[in-house]
PDB file of N, CA and C in Angstrom:
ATOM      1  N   UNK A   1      -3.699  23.669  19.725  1.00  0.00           N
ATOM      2  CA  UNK A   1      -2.947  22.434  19.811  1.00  0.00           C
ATOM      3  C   UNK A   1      -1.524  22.701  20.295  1.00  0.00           C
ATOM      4  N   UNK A   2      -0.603  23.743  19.562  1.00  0.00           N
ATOM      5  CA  UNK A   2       0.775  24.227  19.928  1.00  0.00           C
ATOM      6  C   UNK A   2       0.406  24.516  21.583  1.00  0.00           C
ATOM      7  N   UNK A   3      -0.589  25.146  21.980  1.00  0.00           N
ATOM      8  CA  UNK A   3      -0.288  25.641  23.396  1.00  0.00           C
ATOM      9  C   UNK A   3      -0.685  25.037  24.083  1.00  0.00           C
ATOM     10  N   UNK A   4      -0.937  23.365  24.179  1.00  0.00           N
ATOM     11  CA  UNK A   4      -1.353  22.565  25.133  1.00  0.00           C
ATOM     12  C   UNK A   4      -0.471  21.882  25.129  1.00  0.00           C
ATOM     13  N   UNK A   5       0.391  20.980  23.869  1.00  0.00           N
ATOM     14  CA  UNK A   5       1.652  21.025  23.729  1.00  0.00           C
ATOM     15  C   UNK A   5       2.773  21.619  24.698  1.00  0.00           C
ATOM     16  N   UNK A   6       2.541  22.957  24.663  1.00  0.00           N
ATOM     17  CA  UNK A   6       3.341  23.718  25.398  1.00  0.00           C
ATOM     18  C   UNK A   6       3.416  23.274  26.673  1.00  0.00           C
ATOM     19  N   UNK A   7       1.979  23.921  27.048  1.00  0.00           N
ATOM     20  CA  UNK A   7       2.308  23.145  28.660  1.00  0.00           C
ATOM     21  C   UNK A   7       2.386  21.991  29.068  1.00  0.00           C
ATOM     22  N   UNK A   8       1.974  21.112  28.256  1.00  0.00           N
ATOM     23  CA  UNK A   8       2.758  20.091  28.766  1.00  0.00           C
ATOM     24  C   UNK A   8       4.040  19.809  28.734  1.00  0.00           C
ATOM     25  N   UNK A   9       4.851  20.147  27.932  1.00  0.00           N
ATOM     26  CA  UNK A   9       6.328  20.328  27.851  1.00  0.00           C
ATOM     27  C   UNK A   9       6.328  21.127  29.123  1.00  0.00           C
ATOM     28  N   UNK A  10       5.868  22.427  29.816  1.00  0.00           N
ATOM     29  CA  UNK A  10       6.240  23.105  31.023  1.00  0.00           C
ATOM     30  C   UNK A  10       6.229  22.491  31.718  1.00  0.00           C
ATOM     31  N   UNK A  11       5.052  21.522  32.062  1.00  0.00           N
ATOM     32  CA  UNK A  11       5.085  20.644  33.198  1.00  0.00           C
ATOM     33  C   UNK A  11       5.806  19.467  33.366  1.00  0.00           C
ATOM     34  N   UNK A  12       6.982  19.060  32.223  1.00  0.00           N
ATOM     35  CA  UNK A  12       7.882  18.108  32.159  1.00  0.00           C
ATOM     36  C   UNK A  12       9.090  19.006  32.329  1.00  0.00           C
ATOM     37  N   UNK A  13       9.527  19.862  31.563  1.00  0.00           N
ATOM     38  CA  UNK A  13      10.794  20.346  31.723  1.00  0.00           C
ATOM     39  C   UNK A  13      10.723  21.576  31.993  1.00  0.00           C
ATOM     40  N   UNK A  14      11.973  21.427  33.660  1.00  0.00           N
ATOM     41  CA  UNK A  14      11.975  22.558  34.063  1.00  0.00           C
ATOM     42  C   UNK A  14      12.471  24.219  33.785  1.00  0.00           C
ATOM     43  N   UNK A  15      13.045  23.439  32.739  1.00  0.00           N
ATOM     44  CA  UNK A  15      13.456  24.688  32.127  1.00  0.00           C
ATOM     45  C   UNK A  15      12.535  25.979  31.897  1.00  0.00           C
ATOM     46  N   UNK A  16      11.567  25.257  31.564  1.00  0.00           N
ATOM     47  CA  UNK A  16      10.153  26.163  30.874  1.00  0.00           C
ATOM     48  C   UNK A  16       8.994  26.397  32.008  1.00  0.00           C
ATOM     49  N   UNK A  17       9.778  26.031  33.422  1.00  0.00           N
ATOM     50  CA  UNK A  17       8.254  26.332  34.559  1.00  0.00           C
ATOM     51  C   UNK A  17       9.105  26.823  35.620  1.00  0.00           C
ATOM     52  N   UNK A  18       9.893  28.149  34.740  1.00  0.00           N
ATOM     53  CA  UNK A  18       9.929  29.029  35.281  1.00  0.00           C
ATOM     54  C   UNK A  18      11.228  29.228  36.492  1.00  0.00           C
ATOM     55  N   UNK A  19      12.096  28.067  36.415  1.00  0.00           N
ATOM     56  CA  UNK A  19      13.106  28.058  37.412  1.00  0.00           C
ATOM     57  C   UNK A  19      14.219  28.583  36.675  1.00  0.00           C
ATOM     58  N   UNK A  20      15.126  29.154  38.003  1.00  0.00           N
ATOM     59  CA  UNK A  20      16.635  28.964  37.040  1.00  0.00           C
ATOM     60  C   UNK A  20      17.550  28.149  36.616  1.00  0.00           C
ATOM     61  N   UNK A  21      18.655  28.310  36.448  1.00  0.00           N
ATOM     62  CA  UNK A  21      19.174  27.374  35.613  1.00  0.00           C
ATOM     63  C   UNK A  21      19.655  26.572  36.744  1.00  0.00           C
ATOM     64  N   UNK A  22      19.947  26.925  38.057  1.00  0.00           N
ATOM     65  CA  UNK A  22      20.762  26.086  39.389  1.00  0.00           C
ATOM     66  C   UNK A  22      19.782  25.183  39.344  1.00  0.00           C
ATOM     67  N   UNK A  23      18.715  25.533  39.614  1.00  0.00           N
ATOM     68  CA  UNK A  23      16.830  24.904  40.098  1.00  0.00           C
ATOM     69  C   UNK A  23      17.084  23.945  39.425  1.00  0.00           C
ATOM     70  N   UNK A  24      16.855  24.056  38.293  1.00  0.00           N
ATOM     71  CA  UNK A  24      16.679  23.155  37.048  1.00  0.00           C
ATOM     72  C   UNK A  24      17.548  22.249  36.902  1.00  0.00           C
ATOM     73  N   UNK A  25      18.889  22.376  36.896  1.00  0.00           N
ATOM     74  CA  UNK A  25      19.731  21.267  37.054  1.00  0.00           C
ATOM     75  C   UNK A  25      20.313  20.551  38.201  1.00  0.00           C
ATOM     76  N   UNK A  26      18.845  21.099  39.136  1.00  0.00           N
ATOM     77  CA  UNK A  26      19.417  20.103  40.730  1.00  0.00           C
ATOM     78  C   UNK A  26      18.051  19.108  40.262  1.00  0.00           C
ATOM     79  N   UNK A  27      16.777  19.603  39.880  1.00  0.00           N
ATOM     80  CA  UNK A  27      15.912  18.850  39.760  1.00  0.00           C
ATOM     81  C   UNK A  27      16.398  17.887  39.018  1.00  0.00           C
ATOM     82  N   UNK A  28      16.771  18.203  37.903  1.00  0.00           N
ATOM     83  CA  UNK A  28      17.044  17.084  36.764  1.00  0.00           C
ATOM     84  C   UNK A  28      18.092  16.349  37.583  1.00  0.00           C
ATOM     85  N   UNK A  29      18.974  16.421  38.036  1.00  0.00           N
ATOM     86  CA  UNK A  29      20.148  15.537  38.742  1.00  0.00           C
ATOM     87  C   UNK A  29      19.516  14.820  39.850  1.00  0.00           C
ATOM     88  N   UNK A  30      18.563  15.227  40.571  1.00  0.00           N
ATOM     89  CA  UNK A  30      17.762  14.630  42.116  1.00  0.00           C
ATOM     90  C   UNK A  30      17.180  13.246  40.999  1.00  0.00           C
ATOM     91  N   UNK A  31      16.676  13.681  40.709  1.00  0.00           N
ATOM     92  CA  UNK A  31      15.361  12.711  39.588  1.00  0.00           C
ATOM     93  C   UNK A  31      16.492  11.581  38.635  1.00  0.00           C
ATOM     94  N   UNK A  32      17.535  12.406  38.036  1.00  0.00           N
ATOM     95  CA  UNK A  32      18.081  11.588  37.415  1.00  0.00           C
ATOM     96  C   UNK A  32      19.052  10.330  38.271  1.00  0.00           C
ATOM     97  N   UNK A  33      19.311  10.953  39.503  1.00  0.00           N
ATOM     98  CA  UNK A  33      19.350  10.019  40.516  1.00  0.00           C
ATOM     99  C   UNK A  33      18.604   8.472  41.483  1.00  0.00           C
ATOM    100  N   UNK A  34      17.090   9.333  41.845  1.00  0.00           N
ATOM    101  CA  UNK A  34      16.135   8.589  41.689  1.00  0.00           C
ATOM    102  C   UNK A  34      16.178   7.291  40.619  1.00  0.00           C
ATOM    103  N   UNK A  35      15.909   7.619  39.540  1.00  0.00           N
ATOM    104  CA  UNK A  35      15.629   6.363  38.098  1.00  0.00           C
ATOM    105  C   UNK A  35      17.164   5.850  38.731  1.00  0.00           C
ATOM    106  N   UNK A  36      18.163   5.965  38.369  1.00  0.00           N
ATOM    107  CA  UNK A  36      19.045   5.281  39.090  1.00  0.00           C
ATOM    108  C   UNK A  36      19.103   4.521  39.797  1.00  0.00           C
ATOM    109  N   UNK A  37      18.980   5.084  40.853  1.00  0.00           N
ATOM    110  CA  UNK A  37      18.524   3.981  41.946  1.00  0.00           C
ATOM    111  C   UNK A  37      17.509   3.081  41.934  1.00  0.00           C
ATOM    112  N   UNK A  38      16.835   3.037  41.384  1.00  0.00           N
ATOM    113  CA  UNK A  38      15.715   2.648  40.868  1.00  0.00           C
ATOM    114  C   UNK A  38      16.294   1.282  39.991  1.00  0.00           C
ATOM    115  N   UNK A  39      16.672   2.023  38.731  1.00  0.00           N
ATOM    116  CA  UNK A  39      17.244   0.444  37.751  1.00  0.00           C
ATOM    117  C   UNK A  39      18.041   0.194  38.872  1.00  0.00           C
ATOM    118  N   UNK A  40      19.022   0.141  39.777  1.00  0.00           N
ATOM    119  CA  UNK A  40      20.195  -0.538  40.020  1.00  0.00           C
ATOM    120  C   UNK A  40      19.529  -1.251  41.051  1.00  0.00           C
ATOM    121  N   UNK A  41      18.315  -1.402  41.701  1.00  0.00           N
ATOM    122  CA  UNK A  41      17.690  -2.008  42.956  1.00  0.00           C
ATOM    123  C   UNK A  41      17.305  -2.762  41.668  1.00  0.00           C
ATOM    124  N   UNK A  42      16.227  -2.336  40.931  1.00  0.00           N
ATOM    125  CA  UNK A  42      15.892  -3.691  40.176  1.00  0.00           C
ATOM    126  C   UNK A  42      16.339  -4.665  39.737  1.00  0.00           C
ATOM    127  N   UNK A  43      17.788  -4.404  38.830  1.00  0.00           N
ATOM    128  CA  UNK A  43      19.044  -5.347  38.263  1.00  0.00           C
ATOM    129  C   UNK A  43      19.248  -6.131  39.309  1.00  0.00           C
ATOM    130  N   UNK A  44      19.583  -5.646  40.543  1.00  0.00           N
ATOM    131  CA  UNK A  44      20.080  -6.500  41.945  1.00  0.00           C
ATOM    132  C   UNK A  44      18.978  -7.441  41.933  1.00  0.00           C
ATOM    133  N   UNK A  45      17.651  -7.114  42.509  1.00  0.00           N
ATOM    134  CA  UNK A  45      16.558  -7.755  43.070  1.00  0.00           C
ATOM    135  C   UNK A  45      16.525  -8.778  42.217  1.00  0.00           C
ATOM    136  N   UNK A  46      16.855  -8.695  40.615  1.00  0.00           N
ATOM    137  CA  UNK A  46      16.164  -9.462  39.082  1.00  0.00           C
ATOM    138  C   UNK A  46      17.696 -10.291  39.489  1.00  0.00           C
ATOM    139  N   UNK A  47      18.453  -9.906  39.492  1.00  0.00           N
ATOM    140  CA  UNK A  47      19.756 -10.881  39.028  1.00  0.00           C
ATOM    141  C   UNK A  47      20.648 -11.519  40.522  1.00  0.00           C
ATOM    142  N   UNK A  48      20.311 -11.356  41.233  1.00  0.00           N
ATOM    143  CA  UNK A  48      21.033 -11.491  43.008  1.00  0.00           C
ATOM    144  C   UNK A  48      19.706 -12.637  43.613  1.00  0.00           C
ATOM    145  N   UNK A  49      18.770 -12.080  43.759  1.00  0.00           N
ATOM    146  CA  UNK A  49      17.550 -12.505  44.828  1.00  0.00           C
ATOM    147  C   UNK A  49      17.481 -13.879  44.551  1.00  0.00           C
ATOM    148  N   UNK A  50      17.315 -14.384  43.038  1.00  0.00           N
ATOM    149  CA  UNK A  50      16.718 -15.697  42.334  1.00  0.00           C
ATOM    150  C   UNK A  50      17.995 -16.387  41.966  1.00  0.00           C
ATOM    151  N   UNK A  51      19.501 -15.795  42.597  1.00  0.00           N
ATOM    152  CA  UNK A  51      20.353 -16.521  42.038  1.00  0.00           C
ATOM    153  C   UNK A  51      20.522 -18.231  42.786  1.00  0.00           C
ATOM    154  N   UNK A  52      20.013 -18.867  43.826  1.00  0.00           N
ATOM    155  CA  UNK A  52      20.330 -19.827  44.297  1.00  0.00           C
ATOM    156  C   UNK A  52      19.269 -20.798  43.627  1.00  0.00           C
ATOM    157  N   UNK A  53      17.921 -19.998  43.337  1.00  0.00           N
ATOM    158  CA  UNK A  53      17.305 -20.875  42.344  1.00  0.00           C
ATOM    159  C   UNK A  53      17.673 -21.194  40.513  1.00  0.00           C
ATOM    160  N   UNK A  54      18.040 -20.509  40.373  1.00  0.00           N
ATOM    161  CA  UNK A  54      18.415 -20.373  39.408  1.00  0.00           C
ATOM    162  C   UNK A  54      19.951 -21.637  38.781  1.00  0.00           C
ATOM    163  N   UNK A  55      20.897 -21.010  39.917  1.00  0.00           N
ATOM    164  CA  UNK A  55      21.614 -22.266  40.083  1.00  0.00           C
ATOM    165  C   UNK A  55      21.449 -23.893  40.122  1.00  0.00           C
ATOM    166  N   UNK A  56      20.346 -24.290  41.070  1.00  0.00           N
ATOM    167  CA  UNK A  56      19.626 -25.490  41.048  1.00  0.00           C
ATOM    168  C   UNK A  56      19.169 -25.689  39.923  1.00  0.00           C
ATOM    169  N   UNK A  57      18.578 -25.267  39.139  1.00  0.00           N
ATOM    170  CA  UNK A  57      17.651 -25.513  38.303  1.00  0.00           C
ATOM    171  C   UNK A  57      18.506 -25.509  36.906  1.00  0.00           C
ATOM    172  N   UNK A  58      20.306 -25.397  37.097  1.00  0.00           N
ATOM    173  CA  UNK A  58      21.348 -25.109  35.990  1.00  0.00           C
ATOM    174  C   UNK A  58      21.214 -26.874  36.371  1.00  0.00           C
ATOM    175  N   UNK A  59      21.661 -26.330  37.770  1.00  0.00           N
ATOM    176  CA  UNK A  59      21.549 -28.268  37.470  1.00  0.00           C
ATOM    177  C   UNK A  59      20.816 -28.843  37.342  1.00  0.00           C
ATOM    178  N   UNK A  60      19.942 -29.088  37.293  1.00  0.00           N
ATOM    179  CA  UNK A  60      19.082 -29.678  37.412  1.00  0.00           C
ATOM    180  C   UNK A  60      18.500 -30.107  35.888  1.00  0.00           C
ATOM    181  N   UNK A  61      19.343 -29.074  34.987  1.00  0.00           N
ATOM    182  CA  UNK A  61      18.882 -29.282  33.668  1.00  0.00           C
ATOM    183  C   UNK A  61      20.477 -29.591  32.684  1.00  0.00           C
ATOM    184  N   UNK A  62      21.297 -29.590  33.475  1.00  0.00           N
ATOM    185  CA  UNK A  62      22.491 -29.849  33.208  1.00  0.00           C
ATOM    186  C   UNK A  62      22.863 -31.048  32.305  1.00  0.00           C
ATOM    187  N   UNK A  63      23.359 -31.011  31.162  1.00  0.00           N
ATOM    188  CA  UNK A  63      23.432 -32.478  30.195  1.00  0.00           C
ATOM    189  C   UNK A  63      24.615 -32.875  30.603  1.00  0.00           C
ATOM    190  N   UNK A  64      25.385 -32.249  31.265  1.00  0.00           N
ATOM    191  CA  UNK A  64      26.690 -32.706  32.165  1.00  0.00           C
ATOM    192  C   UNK A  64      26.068 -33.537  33.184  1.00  0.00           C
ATOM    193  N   UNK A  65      25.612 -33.140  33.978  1.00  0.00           N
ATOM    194  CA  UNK A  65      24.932 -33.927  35.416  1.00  0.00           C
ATOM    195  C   UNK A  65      24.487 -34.913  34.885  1.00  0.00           C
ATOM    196  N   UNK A  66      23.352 -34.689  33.539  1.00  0.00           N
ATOM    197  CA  UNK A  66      22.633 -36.266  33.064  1.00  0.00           C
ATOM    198  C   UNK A  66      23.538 -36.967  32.512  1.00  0.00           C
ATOM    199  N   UNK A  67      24.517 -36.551  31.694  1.00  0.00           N
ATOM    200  CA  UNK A  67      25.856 -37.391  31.536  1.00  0.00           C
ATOM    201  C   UNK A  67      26.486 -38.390  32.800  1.00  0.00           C
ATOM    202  N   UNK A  68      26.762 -37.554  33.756  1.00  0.00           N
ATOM    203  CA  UNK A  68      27.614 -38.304  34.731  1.00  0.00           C
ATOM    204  C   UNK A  68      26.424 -39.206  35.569  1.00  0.00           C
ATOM    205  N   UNK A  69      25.404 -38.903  35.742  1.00  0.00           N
ATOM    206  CA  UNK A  69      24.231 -39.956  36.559  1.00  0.00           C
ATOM    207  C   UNK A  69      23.905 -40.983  35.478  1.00  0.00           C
ATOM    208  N   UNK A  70      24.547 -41.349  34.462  1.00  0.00           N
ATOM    209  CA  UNK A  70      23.929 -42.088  33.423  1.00  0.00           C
ATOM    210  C   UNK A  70      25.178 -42.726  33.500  1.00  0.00           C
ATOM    211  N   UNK A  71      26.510 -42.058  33.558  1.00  0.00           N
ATOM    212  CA  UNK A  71      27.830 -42.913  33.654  1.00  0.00           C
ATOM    213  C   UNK A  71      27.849 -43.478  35.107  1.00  0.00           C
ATOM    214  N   UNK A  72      27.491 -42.733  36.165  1.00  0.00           N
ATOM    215  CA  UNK A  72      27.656 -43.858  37.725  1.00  0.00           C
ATOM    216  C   UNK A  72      26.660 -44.658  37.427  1.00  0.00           C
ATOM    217  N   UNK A  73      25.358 -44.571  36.841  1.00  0.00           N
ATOM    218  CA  UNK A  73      24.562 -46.153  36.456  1.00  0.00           C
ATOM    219  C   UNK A  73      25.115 -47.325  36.070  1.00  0.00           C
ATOM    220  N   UNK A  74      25.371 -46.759  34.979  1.00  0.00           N
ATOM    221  CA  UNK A  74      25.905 -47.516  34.072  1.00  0.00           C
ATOM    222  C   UNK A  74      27.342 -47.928  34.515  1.00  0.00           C
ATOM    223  N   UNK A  75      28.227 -48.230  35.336  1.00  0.00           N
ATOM    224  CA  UNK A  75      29.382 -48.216  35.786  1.00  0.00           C
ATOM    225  C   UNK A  75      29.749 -49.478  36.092  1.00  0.00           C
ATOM    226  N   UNK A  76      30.815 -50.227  35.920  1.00  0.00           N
ATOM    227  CA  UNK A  76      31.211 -51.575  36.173  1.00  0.00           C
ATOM    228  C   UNK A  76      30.788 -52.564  35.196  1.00  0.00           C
ATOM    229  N   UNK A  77      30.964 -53.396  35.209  1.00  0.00           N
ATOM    230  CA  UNK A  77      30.806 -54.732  34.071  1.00  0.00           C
ATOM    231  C   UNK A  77      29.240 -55.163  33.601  1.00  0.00           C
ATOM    232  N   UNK A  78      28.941 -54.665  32.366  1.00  0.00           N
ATOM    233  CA  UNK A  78      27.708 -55.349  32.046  1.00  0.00           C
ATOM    234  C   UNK A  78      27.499 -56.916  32.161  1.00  0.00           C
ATOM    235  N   UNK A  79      25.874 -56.446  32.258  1.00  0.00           N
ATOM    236  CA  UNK A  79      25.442 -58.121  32.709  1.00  0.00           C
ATOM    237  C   UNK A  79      26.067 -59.089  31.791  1.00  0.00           C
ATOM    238  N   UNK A  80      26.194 -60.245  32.104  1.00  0.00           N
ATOM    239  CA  UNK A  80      26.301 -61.518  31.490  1.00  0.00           C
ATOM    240  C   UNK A  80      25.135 -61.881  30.808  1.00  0.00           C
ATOM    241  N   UNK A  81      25.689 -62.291  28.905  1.00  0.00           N
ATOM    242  CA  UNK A  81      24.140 -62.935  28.232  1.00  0.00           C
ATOM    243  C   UNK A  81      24.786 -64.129  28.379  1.00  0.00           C
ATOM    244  N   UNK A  82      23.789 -65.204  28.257  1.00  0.00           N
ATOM    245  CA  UNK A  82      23.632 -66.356  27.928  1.00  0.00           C
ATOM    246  C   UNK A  82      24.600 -66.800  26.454  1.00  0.00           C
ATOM    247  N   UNK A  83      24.128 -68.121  26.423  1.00  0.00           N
ATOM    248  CA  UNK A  83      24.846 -68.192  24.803  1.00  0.00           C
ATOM    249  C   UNK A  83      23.856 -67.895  23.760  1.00  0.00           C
ATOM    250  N   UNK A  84      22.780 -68.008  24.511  1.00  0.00           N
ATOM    251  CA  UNK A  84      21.261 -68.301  23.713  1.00  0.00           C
ATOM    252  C   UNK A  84      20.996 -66.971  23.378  1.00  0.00           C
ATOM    253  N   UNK A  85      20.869 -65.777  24.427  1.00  0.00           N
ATOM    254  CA  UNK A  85      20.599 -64.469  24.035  1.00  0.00           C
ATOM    255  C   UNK A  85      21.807 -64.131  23.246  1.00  0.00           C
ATOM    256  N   UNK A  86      23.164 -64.438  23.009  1.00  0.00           N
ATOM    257  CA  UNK A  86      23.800 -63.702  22.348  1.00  0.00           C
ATOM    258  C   UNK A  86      23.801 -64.053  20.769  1.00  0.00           C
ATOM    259  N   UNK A  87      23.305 -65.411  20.765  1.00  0.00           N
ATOM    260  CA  UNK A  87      23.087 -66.172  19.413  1.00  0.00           C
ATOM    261  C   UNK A  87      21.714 -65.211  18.519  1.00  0.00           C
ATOM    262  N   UNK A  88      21.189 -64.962  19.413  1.00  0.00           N
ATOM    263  CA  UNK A  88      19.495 -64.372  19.491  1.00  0.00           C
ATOM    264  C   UNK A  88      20.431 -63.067  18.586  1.00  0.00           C
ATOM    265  N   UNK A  89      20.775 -62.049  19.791  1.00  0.00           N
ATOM    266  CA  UNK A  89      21.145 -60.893  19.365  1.00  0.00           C
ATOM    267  C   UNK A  89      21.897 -60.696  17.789  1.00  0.00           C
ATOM    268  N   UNK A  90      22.535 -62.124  17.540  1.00  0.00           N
ATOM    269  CA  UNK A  90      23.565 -61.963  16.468  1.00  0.00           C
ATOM    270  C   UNK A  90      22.866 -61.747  15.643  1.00  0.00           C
ATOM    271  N   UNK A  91      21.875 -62.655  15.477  1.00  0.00           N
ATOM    272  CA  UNK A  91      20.705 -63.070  13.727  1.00  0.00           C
ATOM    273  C   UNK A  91      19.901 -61.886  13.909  1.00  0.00           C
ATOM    274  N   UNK A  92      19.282 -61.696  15.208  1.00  0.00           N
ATOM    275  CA  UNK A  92      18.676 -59.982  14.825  1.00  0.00           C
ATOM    276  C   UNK A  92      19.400 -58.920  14.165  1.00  0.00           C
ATOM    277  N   UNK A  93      20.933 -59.239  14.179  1.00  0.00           N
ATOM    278  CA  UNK A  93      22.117 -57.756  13.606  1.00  0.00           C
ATOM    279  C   UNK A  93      21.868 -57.971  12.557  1.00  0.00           C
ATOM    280  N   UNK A  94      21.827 -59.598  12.311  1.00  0.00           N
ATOM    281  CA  UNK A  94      22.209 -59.964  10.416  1.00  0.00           C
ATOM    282  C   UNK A  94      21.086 -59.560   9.692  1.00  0.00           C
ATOM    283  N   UNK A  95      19.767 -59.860  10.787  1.00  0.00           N
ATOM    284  CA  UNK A  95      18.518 -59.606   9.586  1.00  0.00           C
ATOM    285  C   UNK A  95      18.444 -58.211   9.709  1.00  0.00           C
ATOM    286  N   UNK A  96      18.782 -56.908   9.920  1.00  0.00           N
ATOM    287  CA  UNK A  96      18.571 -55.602  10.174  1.00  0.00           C
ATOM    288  C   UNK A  96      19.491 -55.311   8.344  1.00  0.00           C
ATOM    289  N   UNK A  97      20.434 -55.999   7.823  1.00  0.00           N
ATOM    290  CA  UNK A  97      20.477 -55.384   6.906  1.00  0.00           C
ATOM    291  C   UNK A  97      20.014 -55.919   5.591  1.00  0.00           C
TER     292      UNK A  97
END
């Protein structure tokens, strides 16, 4: 079990497959470069690529925006009631309590 262990640790770190120490810490730096580049294309691609959709869809869900499209509706002088609907409206207030 220890010596399968083993090699597999050899075949991950170079330390143990036999290079020197220059070898070994260009590999690890090439590679540790690689993943690098690697996350920093992804972060970009994940957070850059989808940003114009993403934006739309701020608005689009925006309680600001539904605020202000609900205030230009609603904007200028409400309708005119009658005397009849407002008489109406009154006795509906009174009987509510």
């Amino acid at each position: 079990m220890s010596a399968r262990r083993y090699e597999k640790e050899q075949a991950t770190n170079p330390f143990l497959s036999g290079l020197t120490y220059q070898q070994a810490r260009e590999q690890i730096c090439a590679e540790s470069d690689k993943l690098k580049a690697e996350y920093q294309t992804y972060v970009k691609t994940k957070y850059s690529a989808n940003k114009n959709i993403k934006n739309e869809t701020r608005e689009n869900n925006s309680l600001v925006d539904d605020y202000n499209t609900h205030y230009e509706k609603n904007k200028g002088d409400p309708p005119k009631m009658s005397e009849e609907e407002l008489e109406q409206l009154l006795v509906e207030l009174d009987n509510l309590d």
